[in-house]
N, C-alpha and C. Protein backbone atom coordinates (compact mmCIF):
# COMPACT_ATOMS: atom_id res chain seq x y z
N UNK A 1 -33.44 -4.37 22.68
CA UNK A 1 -32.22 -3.61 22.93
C UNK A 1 -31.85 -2.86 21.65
N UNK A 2 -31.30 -1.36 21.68
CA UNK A 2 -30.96 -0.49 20.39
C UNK A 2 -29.70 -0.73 20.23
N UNK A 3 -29.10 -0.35 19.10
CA UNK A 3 -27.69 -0.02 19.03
C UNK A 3 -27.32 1.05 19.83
N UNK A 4 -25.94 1.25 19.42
CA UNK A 4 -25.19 2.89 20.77
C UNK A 4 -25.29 4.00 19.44
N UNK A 5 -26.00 3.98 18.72
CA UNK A 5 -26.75 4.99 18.34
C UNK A 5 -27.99 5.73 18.33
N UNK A 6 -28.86 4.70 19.23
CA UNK A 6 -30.40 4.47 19.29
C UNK A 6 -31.39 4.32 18.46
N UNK A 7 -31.08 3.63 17.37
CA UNK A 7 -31.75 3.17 16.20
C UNK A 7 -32.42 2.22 16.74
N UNK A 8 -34.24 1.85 16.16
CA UNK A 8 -35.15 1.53 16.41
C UNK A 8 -34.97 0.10 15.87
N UNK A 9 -33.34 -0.39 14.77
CA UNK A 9 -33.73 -1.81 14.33
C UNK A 9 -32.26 -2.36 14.53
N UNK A 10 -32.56 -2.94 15.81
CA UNK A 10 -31.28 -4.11 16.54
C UNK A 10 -30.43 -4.24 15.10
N UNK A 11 -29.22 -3.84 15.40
CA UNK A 11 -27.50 -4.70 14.97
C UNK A 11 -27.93 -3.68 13.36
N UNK A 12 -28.81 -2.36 13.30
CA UNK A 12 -28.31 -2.17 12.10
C UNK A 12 -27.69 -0.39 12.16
N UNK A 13 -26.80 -0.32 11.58
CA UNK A 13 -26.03 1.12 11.85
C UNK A 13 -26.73 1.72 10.55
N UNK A 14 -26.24 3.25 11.06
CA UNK A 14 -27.76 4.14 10.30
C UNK A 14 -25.86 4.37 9.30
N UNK A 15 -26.88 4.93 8.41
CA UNK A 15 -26.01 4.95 7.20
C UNK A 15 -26.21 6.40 6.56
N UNK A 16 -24.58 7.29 5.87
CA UNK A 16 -24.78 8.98 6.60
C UNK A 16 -23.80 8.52 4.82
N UNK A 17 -24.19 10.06 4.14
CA UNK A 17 -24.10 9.71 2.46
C UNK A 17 -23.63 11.38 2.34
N UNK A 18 -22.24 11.64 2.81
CA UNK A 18 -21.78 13.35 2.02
C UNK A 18 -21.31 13.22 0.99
N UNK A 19 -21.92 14.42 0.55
CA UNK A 19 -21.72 15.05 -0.93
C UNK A 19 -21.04 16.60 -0.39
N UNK A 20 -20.09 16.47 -1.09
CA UNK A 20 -18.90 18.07 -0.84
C UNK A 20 -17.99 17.94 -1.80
N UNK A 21 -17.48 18.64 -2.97
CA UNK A 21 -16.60 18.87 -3.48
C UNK A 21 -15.15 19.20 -3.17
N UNK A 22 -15.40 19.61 -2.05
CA UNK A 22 -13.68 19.14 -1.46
C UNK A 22 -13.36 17.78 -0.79
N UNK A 23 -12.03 17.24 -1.22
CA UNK A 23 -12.08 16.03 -1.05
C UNK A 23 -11.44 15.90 0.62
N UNK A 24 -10.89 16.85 0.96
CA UNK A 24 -10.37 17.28 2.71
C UNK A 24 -11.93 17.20 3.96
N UNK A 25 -12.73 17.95 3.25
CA UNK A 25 -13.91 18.13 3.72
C UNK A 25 -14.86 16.21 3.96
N UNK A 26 -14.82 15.91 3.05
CA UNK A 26 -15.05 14.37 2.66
C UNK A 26 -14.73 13.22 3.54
N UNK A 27 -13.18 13.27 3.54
CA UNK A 27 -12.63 12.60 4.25
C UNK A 27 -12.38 12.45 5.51
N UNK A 28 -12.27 13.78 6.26
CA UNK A 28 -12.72 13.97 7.49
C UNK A 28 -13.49 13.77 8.00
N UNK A 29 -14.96 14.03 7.20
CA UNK A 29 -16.06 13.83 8.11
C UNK A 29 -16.52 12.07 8.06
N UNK A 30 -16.35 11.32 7.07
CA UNK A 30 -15.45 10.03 6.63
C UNK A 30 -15.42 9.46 7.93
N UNK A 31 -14.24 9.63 8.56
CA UNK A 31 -13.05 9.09 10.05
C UNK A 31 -13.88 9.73 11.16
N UNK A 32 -14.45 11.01 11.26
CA UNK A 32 -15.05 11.06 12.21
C UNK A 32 -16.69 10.34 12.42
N UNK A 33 -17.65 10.16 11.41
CA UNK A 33 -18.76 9.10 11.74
C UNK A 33 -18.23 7.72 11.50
N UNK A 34 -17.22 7.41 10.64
CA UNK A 34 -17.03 5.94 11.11
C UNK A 34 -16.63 5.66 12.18
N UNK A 35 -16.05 6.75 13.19
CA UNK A 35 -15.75 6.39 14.65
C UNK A 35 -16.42 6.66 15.52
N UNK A 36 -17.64 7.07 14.95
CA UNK A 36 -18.71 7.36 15.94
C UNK A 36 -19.80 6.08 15.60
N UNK A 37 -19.21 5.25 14.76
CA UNK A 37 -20.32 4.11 14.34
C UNK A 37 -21.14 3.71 13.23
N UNK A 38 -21.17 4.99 12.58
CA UNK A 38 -21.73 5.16 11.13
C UNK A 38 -21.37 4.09 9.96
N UNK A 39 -22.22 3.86 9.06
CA UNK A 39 -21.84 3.50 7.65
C UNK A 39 -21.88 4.74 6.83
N UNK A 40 -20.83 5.14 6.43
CA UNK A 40 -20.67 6.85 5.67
C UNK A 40 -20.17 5.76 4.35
N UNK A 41 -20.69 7.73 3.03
CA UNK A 41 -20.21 6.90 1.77
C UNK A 41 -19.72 8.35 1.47
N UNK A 42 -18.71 8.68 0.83
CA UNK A 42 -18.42 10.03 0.57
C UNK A 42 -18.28 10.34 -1.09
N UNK A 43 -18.50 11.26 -1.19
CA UNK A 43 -18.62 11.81 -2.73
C UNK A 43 -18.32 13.14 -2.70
N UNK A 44 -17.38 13.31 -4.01
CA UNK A 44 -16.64 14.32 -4.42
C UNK A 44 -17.65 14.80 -5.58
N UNK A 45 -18.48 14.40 -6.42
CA UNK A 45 -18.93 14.64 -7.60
C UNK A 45 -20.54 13.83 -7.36
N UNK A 46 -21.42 15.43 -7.42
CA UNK A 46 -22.54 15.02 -7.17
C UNK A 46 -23.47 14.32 -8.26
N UNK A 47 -23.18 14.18 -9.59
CA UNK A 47 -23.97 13.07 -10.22
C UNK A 47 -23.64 11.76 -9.85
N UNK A 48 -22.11 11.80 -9.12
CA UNK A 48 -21.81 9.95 -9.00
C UNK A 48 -22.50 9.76 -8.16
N UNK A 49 -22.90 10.70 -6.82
CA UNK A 49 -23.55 10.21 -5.43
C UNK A 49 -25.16 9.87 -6.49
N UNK A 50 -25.82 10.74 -6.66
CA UNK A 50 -27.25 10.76 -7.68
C UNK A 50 -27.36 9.32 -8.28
N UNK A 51 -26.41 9.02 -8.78
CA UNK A 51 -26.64 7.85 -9.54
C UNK A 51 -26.64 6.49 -8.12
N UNK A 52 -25.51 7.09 -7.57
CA UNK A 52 -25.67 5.65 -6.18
C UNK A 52 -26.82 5.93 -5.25
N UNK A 53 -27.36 7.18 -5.14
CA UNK A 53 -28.31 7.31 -4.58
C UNK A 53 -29.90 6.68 -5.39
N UNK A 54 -29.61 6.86 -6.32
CA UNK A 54 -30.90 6.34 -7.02
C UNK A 54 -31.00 4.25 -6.93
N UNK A 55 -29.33 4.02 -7.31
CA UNK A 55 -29.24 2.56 -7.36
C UNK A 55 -29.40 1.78 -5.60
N UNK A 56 -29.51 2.20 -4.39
CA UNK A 56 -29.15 2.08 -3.49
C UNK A 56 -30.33 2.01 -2.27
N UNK A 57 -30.69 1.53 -1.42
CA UNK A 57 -31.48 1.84 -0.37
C UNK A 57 -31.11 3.27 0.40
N UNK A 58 -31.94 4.15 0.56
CA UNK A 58 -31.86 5.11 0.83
C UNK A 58 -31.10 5.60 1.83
N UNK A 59 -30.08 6.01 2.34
CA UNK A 59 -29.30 6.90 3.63
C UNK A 59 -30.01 6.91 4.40
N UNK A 60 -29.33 7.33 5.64
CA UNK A 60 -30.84 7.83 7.00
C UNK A 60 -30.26 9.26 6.75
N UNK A 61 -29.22 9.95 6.70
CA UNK A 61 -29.04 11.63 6.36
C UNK A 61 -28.18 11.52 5.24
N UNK A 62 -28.23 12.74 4.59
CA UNK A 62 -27.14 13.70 3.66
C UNK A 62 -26.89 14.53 4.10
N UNK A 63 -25.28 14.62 3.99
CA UNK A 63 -24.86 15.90 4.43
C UNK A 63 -24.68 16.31 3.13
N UNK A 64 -24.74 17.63 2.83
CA UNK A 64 -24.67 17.63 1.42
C UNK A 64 -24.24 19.42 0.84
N UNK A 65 -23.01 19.51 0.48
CA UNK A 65 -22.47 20.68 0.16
C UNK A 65 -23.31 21.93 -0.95
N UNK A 66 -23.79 23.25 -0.38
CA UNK A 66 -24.40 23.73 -1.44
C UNK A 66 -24.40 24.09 -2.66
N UNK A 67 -22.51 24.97 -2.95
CA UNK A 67 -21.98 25.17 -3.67
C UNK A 67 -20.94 24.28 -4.65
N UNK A 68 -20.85 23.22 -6.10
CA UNK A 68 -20.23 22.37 -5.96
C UNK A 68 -20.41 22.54 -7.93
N UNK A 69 -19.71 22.03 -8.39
CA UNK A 69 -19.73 21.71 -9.97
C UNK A 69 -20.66 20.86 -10.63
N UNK A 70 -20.83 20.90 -11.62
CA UNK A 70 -22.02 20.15 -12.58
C UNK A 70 -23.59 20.08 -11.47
N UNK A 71 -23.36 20.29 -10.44
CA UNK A 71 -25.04 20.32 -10.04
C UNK A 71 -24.85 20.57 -8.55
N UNK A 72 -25.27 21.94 -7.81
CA UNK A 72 -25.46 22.53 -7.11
C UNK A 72 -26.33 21.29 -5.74
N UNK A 73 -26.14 21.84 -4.81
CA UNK A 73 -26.85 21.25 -2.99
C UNK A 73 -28.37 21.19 -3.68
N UNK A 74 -28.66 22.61 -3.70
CA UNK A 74 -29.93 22.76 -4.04
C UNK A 74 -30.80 21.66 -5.09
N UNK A 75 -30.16 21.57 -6.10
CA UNK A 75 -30.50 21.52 -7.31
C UNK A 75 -30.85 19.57 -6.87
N UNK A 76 -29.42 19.41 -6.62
CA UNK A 76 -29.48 18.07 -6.27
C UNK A 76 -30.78 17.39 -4.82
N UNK A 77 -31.19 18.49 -3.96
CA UNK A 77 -32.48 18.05 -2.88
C UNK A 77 -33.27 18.30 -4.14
N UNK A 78 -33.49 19.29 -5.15
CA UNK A 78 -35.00 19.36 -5.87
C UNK A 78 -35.07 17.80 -6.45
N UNK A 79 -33.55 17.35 -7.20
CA UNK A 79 -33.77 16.07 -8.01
C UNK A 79 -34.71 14.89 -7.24
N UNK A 80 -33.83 14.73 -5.94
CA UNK A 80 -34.14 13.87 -5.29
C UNK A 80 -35.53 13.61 -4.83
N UNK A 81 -35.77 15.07 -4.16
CA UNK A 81 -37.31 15.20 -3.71
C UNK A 81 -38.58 14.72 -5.18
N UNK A 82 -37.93 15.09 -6.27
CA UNK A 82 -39.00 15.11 -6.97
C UNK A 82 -39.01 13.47 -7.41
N UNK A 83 -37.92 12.36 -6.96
CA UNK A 83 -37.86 11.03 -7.21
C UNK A 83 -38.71 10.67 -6.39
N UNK A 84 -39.13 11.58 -5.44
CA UNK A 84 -39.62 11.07 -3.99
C UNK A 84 -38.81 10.59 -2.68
N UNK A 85 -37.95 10.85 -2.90
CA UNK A 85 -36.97 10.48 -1.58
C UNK A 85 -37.09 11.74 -0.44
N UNK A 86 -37.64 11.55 0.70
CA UNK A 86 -37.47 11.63 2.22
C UNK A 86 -36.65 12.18 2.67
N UNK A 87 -35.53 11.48 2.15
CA UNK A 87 -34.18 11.55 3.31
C UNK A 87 -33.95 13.07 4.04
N UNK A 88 -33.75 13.20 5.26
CA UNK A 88 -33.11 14.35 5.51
C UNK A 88 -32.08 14.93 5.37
N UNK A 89 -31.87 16.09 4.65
CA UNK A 89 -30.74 16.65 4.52
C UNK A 89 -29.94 17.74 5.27
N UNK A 90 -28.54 17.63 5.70
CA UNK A 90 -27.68 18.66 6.30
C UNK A 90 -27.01 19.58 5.26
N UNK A 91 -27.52 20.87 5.14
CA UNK A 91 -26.72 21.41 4.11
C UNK A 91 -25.68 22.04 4.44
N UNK A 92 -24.74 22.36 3.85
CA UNK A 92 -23.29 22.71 4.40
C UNK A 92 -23.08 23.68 2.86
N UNK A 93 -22.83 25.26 4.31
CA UNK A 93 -22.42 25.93 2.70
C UNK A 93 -21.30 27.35 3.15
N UNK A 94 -20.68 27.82 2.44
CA UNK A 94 -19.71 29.00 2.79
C UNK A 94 -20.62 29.87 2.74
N UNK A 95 -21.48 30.10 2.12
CA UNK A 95 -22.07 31.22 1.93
C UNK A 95 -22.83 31.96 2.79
N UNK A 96 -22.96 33.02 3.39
CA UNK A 96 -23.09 33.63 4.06
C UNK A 96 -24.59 34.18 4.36
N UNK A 97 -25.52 33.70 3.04
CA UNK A 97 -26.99 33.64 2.93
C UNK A 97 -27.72 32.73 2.37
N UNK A 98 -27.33 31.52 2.96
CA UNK A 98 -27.60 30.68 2.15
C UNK A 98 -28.75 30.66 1.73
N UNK A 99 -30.29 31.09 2.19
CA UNK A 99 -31.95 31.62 1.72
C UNK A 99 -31.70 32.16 0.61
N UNK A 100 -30.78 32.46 0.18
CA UNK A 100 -30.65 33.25 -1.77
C UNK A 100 -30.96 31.87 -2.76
N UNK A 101 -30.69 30.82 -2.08
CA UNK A 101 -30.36 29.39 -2.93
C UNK A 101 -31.39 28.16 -2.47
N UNK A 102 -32.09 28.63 -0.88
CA UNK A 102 -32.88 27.71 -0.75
C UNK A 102 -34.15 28.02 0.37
N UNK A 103 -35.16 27.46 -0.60
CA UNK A 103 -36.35 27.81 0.33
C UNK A 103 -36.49 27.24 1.18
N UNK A 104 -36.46 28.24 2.51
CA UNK A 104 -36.59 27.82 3.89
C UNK A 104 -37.60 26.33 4.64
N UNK A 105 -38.82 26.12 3.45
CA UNK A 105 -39.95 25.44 3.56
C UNK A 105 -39.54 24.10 2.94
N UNK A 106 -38.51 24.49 2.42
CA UNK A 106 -38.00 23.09 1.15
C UNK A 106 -38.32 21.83 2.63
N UNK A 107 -38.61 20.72 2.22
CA UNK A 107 -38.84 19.59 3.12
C UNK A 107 -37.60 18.74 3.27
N UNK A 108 -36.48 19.04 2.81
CA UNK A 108 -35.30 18.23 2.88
C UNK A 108 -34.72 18.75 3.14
N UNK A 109 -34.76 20.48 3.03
CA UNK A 109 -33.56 21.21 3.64
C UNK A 109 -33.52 21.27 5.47
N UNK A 110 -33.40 19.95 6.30
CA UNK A 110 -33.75 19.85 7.05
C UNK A 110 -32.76 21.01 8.15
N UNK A 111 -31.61 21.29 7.69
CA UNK A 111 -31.02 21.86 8.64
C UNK A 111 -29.72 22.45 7.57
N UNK A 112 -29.33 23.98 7.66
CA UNK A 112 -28.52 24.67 7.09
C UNK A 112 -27.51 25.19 8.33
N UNK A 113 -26.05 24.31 7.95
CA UNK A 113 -25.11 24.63 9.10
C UNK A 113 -23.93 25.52 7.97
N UNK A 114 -23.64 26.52 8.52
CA UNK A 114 -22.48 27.23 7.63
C UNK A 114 -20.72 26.52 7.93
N UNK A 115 -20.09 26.99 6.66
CA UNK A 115 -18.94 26.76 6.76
C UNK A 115 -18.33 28.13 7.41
N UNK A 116 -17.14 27.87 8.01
CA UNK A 116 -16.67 26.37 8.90
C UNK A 116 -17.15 26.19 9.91
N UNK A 117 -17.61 24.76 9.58
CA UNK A 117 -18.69 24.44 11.11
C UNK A 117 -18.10 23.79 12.07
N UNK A 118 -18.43 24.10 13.41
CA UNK A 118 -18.14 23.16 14.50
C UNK A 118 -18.82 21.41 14.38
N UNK A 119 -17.54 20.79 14.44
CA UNK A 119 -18.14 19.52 13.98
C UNK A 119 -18.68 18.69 15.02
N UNK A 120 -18.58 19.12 16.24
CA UNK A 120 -19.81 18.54 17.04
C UNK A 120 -21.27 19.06 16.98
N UNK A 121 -21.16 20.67 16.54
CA UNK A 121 -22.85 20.76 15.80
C UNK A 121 -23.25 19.81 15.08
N UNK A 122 -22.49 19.55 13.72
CA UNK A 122 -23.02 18.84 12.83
C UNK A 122 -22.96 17.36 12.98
N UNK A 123 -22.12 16.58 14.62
CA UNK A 123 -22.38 15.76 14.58
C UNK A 123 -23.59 15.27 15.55
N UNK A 124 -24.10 16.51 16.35
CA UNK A 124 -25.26 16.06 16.95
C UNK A 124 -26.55 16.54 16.03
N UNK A 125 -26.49 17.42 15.05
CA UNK A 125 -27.55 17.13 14.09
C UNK A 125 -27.70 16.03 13.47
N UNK A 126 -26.75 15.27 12.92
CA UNK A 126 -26.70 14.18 11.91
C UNK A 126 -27.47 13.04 13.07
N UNK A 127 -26.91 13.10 14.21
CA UNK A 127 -27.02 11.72 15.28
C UNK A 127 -29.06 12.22 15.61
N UNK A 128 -29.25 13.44 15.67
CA UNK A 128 -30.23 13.43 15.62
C UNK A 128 -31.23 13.58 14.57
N UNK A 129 -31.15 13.78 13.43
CA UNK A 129 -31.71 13.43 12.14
C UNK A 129 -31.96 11.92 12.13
N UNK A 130 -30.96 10.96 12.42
CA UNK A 130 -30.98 9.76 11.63
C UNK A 130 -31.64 8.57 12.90
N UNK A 131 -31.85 9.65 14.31
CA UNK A 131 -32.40 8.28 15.00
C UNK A 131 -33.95 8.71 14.89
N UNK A 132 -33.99 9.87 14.54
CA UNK A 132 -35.66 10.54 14.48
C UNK A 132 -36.04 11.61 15.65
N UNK A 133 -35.38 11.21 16.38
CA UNK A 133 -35.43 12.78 17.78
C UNK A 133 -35.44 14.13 17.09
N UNK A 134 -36.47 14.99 17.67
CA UNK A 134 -36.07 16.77 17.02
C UNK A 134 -35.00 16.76 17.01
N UNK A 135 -34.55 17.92 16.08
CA UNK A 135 -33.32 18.32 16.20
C UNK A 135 -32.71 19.63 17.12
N UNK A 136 -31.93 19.55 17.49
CA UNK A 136 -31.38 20.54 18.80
C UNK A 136 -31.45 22.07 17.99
N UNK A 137 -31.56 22.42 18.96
CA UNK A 137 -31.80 24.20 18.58
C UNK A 137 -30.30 24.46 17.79
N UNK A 138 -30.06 25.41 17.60
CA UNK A 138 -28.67 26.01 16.87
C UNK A 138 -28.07 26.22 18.16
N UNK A 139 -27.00 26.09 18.11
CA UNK A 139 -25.61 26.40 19.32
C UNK A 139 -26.11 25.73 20.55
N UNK A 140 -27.33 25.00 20.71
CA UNK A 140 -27.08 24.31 21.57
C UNK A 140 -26.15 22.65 21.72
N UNK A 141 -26.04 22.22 22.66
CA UNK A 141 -24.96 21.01 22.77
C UNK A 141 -25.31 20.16 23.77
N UNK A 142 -25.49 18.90 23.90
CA UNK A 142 -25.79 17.83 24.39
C UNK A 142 -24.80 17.74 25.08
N UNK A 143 -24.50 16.92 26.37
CA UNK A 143 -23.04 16.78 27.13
C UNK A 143 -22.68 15.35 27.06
N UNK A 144 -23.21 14.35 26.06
CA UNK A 144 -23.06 12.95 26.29
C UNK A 144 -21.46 12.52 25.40
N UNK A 145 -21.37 13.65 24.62
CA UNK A 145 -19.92 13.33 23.72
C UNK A 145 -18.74 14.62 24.11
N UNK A 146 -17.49 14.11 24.21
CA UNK A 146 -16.94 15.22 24.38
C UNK A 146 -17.06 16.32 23.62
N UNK A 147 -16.52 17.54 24.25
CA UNK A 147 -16.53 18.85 23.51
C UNK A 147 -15.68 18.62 22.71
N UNK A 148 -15.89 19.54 21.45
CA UNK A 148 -14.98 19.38 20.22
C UNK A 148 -14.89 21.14 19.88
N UNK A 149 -13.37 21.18 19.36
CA UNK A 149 -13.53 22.49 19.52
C UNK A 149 -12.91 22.49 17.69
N UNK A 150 -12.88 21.09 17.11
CA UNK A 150 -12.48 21.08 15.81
C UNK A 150 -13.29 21.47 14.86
N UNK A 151 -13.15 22.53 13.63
CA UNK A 151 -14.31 23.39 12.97
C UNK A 151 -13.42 22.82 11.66
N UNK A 152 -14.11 22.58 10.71
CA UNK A 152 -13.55 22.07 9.33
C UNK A 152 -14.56 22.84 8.09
């Protein structure tokens, strides 16, 4: 039997690690996967996540802000990738091109959702990143969770 997330290992919840410099942005998304079931860890300041990310068993996703102080989305998937870490990443960015900042081929840049995003996009990417299912086309929508018409 799976969890009501469909994770492959009985009684364990997948565990979801944002990095965003706004602390509004953070916290929200915070209350909304812990009520969807998640173990979330949120971070305002991407060397503190780096350092818990390095001390820590790995996330099943990052959501992870592009634009941010002392060390950039980008900068922070090159660190990681080059530790060797996997993890898939959701990048989240205002910017309007985000391909100026990241190569399309990058292996972690698993999925680039713009700000302000509809947060049932990004919560059926994350739900599908972290159980292993493809991930849904862009603007498409699953009908198993209500519609959300909340964009943050």
């Amino acid at each position: 039997m799976s969890d009501e997330q469909g994770d492959t290992q009985p009684g364990r919840r997948r565990r979801v690690v944002i990095i965003d410099d706004d602390d509004a942005i953070v916290e929200t998304l915070q209350e909304v996967l812990l009520a969807e079931g998640y173990d979330v860890e949120g971070y305002t300041d991407p060397l503190e996540a780096l350092e818990q990310l390095r001390a820590q068993a790995p996330p099943d996703v990052i959501v992870l802000d592009c634009v941010m102080p002392a060390m950039d989305g980008p900068r922070l998937m090159e660190t990681l990738a080059a530790e060797g870490s996997a993890v898939p990443v959701v990048l989240v960015t205002a910017l309007s091109d985000p391909g100026f900042f990241i190569d399309p081929s990058h292996p972690q840049a698993t999925r680039v959702i713009n700000k302000p995003f509809d947060l049932e996009q990004l919560l059926e990417t994350i739900d599908d990143l972290s159980s292993g299912t493809p991930v849904s086309a862009p603007g498409s929508h699953r009908h198993t969770r209500a519609a959300s018409t909340q964009q943050t």
